[in-house]
Protein backbone atom coordinates (compact mmCIF):
# COMPACT_ATOMS: atom_id res chain seq x y z
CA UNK A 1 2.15 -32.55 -30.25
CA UNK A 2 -0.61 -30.28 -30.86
CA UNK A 3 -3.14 -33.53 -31.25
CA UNK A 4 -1.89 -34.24 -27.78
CA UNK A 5 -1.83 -31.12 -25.85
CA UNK A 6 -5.36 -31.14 -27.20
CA UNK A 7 -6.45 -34.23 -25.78
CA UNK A 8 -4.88 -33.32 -22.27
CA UNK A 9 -7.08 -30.73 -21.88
CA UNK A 10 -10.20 -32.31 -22.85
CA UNK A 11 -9.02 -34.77 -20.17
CA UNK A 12 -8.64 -32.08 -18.25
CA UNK A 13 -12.04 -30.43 -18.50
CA UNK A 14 -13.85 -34.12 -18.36
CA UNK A 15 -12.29 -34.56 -14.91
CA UNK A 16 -13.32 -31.17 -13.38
CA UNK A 17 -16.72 -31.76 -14.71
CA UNK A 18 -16.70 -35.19 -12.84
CA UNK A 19 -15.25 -33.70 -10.06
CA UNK A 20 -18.11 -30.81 -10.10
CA UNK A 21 -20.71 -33.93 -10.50
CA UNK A 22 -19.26 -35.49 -7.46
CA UNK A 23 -19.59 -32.26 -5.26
CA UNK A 24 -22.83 -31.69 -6.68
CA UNK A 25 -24.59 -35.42 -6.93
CA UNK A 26 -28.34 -33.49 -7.51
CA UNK A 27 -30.74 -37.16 -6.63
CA UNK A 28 -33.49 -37.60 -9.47
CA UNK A 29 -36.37 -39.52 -7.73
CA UNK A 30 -39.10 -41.16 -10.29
CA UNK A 31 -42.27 -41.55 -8.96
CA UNK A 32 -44.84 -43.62 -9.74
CA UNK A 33 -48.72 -43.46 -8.30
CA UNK A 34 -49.41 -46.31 -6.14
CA UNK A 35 -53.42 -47.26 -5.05
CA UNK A 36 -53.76 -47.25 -1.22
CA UNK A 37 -52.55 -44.66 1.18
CA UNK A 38 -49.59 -46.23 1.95
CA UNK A 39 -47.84 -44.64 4.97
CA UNK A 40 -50.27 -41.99 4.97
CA UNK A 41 -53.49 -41.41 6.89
CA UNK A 42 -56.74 -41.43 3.46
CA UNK A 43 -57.49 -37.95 2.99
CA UNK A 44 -61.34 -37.23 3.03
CA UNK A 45 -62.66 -34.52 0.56
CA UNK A 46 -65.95 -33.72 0.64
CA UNK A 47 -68.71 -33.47 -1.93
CA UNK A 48 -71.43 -31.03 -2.99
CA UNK A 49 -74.94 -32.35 -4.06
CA UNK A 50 -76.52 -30.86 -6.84
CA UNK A 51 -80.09 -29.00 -7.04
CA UNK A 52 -80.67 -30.76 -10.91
CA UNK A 53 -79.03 -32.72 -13.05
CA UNK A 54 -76.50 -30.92 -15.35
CA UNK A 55 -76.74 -30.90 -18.85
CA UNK A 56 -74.78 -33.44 -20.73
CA UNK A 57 -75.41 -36.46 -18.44
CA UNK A 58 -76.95 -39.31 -19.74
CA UNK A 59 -77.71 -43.09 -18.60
CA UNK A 60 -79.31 -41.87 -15.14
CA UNK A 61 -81.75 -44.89 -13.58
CA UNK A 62 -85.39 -44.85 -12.52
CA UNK A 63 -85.05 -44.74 -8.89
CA UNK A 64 -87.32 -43.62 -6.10
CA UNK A 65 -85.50 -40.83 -5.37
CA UNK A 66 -81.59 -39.73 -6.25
CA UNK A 67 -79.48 -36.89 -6.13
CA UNK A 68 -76.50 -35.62 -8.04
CA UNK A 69 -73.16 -35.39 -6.23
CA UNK A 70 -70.09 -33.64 -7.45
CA UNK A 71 -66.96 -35.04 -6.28
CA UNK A 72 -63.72 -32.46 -7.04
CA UNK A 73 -60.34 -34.66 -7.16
CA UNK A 74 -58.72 -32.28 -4.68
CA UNK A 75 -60.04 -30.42 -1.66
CA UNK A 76 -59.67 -26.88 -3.52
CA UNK A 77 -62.28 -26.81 -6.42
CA UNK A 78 -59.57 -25.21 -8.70
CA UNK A 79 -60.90 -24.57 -12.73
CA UNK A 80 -63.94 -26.60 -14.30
CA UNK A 81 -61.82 -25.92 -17.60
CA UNK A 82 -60.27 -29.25 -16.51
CA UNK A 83 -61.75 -32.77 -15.72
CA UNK A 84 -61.16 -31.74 -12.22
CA UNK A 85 -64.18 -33.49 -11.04
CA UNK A 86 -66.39 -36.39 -11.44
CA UNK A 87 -70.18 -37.23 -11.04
CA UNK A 88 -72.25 -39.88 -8.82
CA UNK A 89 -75.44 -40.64 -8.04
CA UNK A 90 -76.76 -41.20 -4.69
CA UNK A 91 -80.25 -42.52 -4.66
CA UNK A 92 -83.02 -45.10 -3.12
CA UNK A 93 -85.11 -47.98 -3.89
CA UNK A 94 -87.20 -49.87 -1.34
CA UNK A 95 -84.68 -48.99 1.48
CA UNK A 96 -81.73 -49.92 -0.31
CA UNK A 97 -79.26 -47.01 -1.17
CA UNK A 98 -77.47 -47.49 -4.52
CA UNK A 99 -74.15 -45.49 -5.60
CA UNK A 100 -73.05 -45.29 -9.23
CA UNK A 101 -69.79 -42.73 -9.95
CA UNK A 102 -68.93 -42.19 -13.19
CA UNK A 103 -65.50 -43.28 -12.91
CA UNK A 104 -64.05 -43.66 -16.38
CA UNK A 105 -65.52 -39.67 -16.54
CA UNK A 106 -67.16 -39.98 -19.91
CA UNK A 107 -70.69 -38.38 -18.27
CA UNK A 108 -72.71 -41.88 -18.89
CA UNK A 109 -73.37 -43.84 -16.18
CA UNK A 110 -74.53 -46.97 -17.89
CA UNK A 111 -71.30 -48.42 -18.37
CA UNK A 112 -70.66 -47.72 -14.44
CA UNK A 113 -71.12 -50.01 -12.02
CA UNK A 114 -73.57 -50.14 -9.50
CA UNK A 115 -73.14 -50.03 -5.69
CA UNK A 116 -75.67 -51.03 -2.96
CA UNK A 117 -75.87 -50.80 0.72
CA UNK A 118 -78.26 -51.32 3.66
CA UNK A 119 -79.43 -47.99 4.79
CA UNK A 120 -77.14 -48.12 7.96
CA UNK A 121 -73.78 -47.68 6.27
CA UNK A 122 -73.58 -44.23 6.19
CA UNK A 123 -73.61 -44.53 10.22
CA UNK A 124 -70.69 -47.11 9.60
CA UNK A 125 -68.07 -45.79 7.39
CA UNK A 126 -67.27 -42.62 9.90
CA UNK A 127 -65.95 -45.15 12.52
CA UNK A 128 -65.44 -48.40 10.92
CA UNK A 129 -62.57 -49.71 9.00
CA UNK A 130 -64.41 -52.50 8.09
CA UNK A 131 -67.32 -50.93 7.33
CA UNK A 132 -65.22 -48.72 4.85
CA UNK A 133 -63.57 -51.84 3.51
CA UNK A 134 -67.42 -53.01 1.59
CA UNK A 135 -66.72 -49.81 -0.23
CA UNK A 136 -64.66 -50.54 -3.48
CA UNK A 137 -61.62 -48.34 -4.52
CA UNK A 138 -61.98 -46.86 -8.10
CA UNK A 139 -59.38 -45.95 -10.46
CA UNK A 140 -61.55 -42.68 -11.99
CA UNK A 141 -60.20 -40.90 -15.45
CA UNK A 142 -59.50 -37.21 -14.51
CA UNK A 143 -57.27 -34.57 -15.13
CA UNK A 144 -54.81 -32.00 -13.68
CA UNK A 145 -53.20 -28.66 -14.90
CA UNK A 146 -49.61 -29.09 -15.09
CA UNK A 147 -47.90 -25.39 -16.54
CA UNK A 148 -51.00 -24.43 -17.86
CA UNK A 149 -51.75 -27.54 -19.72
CA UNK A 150 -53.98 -30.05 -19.05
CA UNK A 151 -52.81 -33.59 -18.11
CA UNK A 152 -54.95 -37.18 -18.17
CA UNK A 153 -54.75 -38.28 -14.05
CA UNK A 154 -55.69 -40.84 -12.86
CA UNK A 155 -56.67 -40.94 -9.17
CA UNK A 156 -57.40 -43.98 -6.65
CA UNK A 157 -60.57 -42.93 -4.70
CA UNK A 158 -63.65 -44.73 -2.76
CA UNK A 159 -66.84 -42.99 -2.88
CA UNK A 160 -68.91 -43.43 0.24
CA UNK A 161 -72.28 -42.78 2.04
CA UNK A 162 -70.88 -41.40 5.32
CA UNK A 163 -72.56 -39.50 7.91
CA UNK A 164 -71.56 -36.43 9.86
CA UNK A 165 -68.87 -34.75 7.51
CA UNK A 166 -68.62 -31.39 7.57
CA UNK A 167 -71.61 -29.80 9.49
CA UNK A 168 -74.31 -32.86 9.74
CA UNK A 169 -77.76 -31.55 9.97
CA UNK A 170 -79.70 -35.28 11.51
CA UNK A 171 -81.95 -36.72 9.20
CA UNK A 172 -81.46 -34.12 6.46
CA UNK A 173 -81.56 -34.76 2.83
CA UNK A 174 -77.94 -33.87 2.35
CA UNK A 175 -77.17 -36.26 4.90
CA UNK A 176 -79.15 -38.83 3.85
CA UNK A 177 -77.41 -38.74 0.34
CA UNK A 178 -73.62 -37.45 1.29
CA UNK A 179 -70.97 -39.27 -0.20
CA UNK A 180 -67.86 -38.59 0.58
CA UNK A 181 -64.88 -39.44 -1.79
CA UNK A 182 -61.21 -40.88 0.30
CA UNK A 183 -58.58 -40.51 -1.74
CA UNK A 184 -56.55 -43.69 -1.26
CA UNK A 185 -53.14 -43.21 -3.17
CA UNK A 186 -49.85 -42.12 -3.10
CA UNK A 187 -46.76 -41.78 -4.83
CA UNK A 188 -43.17 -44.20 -4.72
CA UNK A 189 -40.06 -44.11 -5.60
CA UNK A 190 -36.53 -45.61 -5.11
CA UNK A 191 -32.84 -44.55 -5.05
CA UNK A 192 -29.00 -45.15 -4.61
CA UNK A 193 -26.70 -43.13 -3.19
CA UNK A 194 -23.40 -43.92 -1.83
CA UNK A 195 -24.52 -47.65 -2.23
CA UNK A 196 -27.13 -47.01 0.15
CA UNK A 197 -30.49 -48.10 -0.93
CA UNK A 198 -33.28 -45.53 -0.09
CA UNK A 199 -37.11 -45.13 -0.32
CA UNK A 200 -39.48 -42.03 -0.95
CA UNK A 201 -43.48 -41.66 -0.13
CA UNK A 202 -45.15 -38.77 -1.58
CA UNK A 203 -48.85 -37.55 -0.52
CA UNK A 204 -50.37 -35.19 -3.24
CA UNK A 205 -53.45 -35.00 -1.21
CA UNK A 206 -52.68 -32.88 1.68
CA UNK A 207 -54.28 -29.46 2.20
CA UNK A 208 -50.85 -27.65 2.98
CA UNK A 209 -49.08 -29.49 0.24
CA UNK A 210 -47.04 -32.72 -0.69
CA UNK A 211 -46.13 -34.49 2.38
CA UNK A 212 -42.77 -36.16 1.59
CA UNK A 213 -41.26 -39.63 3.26
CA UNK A 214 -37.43 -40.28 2.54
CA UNK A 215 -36.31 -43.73 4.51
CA UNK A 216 -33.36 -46.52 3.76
CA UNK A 217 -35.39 -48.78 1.75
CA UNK A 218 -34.66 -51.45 5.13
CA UNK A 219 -36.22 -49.03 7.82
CA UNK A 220 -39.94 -48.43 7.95
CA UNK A 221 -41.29 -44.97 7.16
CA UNK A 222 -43.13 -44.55 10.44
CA UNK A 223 -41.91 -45.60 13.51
CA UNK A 224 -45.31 -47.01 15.36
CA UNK A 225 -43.81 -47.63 18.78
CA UNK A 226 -43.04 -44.42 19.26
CA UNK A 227 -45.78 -42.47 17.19
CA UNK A 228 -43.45 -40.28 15.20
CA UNK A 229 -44.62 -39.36 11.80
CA UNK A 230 -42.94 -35.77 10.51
CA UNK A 231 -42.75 -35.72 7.12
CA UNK A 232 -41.09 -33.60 4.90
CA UNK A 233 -41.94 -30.65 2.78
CA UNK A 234 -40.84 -29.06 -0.10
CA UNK A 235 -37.77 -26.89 0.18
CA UNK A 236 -37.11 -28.79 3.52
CA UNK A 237 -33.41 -29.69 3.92
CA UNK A 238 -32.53 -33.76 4.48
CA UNK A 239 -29.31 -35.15 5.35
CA UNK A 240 -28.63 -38.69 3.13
CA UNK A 241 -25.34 -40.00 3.83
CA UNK A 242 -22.98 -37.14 4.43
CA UNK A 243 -24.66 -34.43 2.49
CA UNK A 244 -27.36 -32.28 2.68
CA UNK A 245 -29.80 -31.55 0.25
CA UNK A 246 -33.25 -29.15 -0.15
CA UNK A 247 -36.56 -31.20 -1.53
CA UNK A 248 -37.95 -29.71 -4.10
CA UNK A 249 -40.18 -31.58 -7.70
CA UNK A 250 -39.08 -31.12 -11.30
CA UNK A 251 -42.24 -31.80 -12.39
CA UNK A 252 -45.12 -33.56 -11.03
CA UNK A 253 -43.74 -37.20 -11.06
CA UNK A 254 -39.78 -36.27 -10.53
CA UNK A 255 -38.56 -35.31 -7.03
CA UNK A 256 -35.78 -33.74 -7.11
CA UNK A 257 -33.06 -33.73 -4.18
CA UNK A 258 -30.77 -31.04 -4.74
CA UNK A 259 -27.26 -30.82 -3.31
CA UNK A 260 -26.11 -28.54 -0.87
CA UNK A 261 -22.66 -26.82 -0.82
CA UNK A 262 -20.59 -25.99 2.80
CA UNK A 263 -23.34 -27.11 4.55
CA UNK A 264 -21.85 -28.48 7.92
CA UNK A 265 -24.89 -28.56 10.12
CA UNK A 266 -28.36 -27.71 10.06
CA UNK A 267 -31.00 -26.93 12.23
CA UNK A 268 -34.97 -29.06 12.27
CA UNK A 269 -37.39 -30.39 14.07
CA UNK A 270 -37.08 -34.11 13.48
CA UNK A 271 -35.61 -36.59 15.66
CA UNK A 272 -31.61 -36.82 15.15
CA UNK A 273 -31.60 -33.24 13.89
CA UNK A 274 -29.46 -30.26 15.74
CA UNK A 275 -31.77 -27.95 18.01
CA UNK A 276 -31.32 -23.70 16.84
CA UNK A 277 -31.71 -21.18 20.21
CA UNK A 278 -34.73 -19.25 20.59
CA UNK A 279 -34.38 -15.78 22.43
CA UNK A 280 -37.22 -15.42 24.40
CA UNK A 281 -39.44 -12.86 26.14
CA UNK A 282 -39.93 -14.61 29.95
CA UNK A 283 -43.42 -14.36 30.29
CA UNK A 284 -42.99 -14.31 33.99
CA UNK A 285 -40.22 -12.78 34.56
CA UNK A 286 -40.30 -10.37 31.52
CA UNK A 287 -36.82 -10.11 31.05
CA UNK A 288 -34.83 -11.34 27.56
CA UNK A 289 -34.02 -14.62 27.93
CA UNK A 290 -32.09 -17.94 25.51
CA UNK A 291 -32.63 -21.60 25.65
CA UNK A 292 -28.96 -22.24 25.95
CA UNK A 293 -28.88 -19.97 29.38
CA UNK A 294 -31.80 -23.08 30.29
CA UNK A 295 -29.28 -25.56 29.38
CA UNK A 296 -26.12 -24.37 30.60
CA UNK A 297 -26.77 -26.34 33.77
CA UNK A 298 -28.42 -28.62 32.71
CA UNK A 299 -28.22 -32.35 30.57
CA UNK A 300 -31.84 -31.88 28.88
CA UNK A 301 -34.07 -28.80 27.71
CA UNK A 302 -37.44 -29.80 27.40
CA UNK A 303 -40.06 -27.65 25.25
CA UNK A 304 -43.80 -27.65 26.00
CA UNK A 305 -46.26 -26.36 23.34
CA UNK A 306 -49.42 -25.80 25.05
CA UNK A 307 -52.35 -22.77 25.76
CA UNK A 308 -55.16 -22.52 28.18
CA UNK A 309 -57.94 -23.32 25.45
CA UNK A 310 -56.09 -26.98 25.42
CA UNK A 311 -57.88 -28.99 27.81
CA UNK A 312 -55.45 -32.19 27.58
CA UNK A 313 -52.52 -29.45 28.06
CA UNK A 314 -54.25 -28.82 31.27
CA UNK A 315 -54.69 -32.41 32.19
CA UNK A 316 -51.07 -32.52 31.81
CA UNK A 317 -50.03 -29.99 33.97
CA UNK A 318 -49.70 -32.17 36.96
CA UNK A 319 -47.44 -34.61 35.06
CA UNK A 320 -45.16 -31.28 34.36
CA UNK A 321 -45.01 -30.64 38.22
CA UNK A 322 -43.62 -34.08 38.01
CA UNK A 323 -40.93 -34.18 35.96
CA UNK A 324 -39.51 -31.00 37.39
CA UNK A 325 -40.05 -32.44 40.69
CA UNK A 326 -38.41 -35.26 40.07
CA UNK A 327 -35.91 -34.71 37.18
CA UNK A 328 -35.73 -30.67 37.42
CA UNK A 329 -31.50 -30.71 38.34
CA UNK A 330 -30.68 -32.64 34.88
CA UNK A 331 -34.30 -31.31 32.84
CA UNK A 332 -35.04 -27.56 32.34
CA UNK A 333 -38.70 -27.10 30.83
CA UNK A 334 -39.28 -24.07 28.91
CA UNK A 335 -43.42 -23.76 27.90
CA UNK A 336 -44.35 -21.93 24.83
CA UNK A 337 -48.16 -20.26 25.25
CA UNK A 338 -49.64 -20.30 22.10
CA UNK A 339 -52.92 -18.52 22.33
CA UNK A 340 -54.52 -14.83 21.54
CA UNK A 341 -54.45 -13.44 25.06
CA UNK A 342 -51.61 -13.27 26.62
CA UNK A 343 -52.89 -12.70 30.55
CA UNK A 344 -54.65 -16.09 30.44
CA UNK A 345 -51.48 -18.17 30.21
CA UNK A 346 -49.71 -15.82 32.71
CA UNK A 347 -52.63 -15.83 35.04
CA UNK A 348 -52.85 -19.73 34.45
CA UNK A 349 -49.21 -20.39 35.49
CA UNK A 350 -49.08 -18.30 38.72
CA UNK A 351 -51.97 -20.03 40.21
CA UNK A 352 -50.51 -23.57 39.14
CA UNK A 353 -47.03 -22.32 40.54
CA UNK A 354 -45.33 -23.37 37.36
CA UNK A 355 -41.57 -22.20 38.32
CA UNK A 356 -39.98 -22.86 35.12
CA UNK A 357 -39.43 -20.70 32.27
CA UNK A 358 -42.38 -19.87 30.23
CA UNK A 359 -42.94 -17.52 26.68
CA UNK A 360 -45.91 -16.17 24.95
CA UNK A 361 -46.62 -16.01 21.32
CA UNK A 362 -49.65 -13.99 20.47
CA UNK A 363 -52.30 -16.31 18.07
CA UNK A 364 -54.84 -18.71 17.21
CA UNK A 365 -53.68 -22.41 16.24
CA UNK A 366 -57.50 -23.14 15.50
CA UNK A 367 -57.64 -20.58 13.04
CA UNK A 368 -56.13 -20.64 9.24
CA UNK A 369 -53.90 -17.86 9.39
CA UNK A 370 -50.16 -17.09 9.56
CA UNK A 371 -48.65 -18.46 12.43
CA UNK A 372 -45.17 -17.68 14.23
CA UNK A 373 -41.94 -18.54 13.09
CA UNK A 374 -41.17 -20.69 15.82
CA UNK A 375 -44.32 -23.03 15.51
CA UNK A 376 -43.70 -23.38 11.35
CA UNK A 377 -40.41 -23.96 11.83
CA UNK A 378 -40.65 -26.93 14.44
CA UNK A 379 -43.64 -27.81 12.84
CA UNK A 380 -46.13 -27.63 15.84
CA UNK A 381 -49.63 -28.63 14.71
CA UNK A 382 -50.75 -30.71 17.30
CA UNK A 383 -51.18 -29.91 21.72
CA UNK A 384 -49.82 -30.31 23.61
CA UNK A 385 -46.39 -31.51 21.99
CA UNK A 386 -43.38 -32.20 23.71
CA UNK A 387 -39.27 -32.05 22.19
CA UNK A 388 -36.74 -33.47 24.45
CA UNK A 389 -33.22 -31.94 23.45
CA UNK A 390 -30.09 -33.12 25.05
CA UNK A 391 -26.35 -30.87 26.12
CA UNK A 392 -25.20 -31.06 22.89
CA UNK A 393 -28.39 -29.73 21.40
CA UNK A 394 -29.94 -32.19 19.26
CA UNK A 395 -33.58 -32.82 19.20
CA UNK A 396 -33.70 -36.79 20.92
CA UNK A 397 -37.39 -37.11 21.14
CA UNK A 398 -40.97 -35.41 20.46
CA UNK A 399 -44.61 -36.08 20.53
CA UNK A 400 -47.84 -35.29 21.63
CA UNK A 401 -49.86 -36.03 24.26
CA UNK A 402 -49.35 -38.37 27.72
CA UNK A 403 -47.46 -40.97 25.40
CA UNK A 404 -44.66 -38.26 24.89
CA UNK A 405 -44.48 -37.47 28.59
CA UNK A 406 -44.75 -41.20 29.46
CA UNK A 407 -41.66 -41.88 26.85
CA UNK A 408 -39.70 -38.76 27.93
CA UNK A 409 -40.15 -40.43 31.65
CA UNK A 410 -39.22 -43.56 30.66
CA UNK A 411 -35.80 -41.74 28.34
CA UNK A 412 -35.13 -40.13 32.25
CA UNK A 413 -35.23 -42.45 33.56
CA UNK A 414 -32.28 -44.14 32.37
CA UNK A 415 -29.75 -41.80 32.45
């Protein structure tokens, strides 16, 4: 009896634990480095030519003239205590320019192979694909620091003569042998849950940190026809299924989704995803103001992120006059000035007899500081953009540009 009681409660505890797992299904996502960008746009990182030859180099050609370039794997230098980096040379003979990069890293670059181009392709690669496409993609040896350690990487990169990156000086010597290295990779994975089949896309490469893709593995990761690309971040919240989890990496090749409990609803910036109120200081009016007092007569709110120092924001203006001509007893537009003096935007909207309700936030989007909540949160980077939200406040459209305002039009439209 005592055997048995025994075994009932290890039953027991097995099906709470199962239970717990259930209520807590935490996604593992393996990822694996792929070559070529993928979804992604490359990511260009520039390179720094050297005044002599460091020490240690060996297997450097007669040429008529060549220069050392250092090529750093990310766009932050980060510690030379790690293979961080890797070495080419960028020289001439008879007109011809020749590239060599020491991809397998070993500092020898007579076991590298040798590149040559007509002296016009560094005019070619800034604005042609094809051009870009003579240019081979290496698999170079490298490393990372992972917890301290350091870890054997592997990255997918071309190195290219290309003219006009950062700060071209015409006919210069650093333009004449700038190389710039596009890092063509990114990361995949796969995953089940709730016998749905998903996909994940991870850049590594992006100055303000992985950019994250999560799509059914049937549905493309960008949809083209409508120019939306948002991807995720880490410690962003996704819905899969009927749960709701926060992004976040175990270690550098495990994403981790982890499950969220009581979580009903949340609020984001993405299509699909529920709309949060902003309070509001009217810039006109300069009373305290909501969004939902905008759409309490109204079907739509739409926002506009703009500033004065925007010239296609200003283009646009008309095409605002428009809508609210037009659509202004189902649409209520609210504009959001983002710009360092406030008097500009005010001044700007008085004389364009803008009648609908505008706010001010005080700052520079050109400049690489802290910006207001409300732009990080709905992840504003580009102007003008546009976010179409409907009565039961979820966020049915956004873009940038005349496309957006032509496809908002064209959502009007219908209704």
């Amino acid at each position: 009896m005592k055997i048995l009681k025994l075994l009932v409660a290890f039953i027991l505890i097995l099906s709470c634990q199962n239970e717990s797992a259930l209520e807590k299904p935490d996604i593992i996502i393996s990822l694996d480095k792929s070559k070529g960008s993928g979804p992604f746009p490359v990511t260009l990182n520039p390179s720094y030519l050297l005044d002599s030859i460091p020490a240690g180099l060996s297997g450097i050609p007669n040429m008529d003239s060549l220069k050392l370039v250092k090529h750093y794997f990310f766009r932050s230098k980060g510690d030379d205590s790690v293979k961080n980096y890797f070495y080419s040379i960028s020289g001439f003979n008879d007109g011809t320019q020749y590239v060599i990069s020491d991809t397998n890293n070993n500092n020898d670059f007579s076991d590298d192979t040798v590149q040559k181009y007509n002296n016009e392709i560094r005019y070619q690669t800034p604005r042609s694909l094809e051009a870009r496409k003579e240019v081979p993609i290496y698999k170079i040896n490298g490393q990372t620091k992972i917890d301290s350690n350091s870890v054997r990487q592997d990255f997918y990169m071309r190195v290219m003569p290309y003219y006009g990156y950062f700060n071209p000086i015409k006919d210069s010597i650093s333009e004449t042998y700038k190389l710039v290295n596009e890092i063509n990779e990114h990361w995949y994975g796969e995953f089940e849950f709730n016998k749905e089949s998903y996909k994940v896309a991870v850049n590594k490469n992006s100055m303000r940190g992985e950019k994250i893709l999560i799509q059914k593995k049937s549905d493309s990761f960008v949809d083209f026809k409508r120019n939306i690309f948002y991807p995720y971040l880490v410690k962003d919240t996704i819905w899969v299924g009927d749960k709701v989890f926060k992004i976040g990496f175990d270690d550098y090749s495990n994403l981790r989704l982890k499950a969220l409990e009581g979580v009903t609803d949340t609020y984001g910036h993405r299509i699909g995803d529920s709309f949060d109120s902003i309070s509001y200081i009217d810039l006109i009016k300069d009373n305290l103001s909501n969004t939902d007092e905008i759409l309490k007569d109204k079907d739509y709110l739409l926002l506009d992120f703009w500033g004065t120092w925007c010239k296609p924001c200003l283009q646009l203006t008309p095409k605002l006059k428009e809508i609210d001509s037009v659509y202004g007893a189902n649409v209520g537009i609210f504009s959001i000035a983002y710009e360092e003096e406030r008097e500009k935007a005010k001044d700007y909207i008085l004389k364009k007899d803008l009648s609908w309700s505008h706010t001010f936030l005080r700052g520079s989007p050109k400049k690489r500081e802290e910006h207001p909540e409300l732009i990080n949160n709905l992840r504003i980077s580009v102007y003008p953009t546009f976010i179409l939200v409907n009565k039961e406040k979820e966020i049915i459209y956004r873009g940038v540009g005349a496309k957006a305002l032509e496809n908002i039009t064209s959502l009007l439209s219908q209704d």
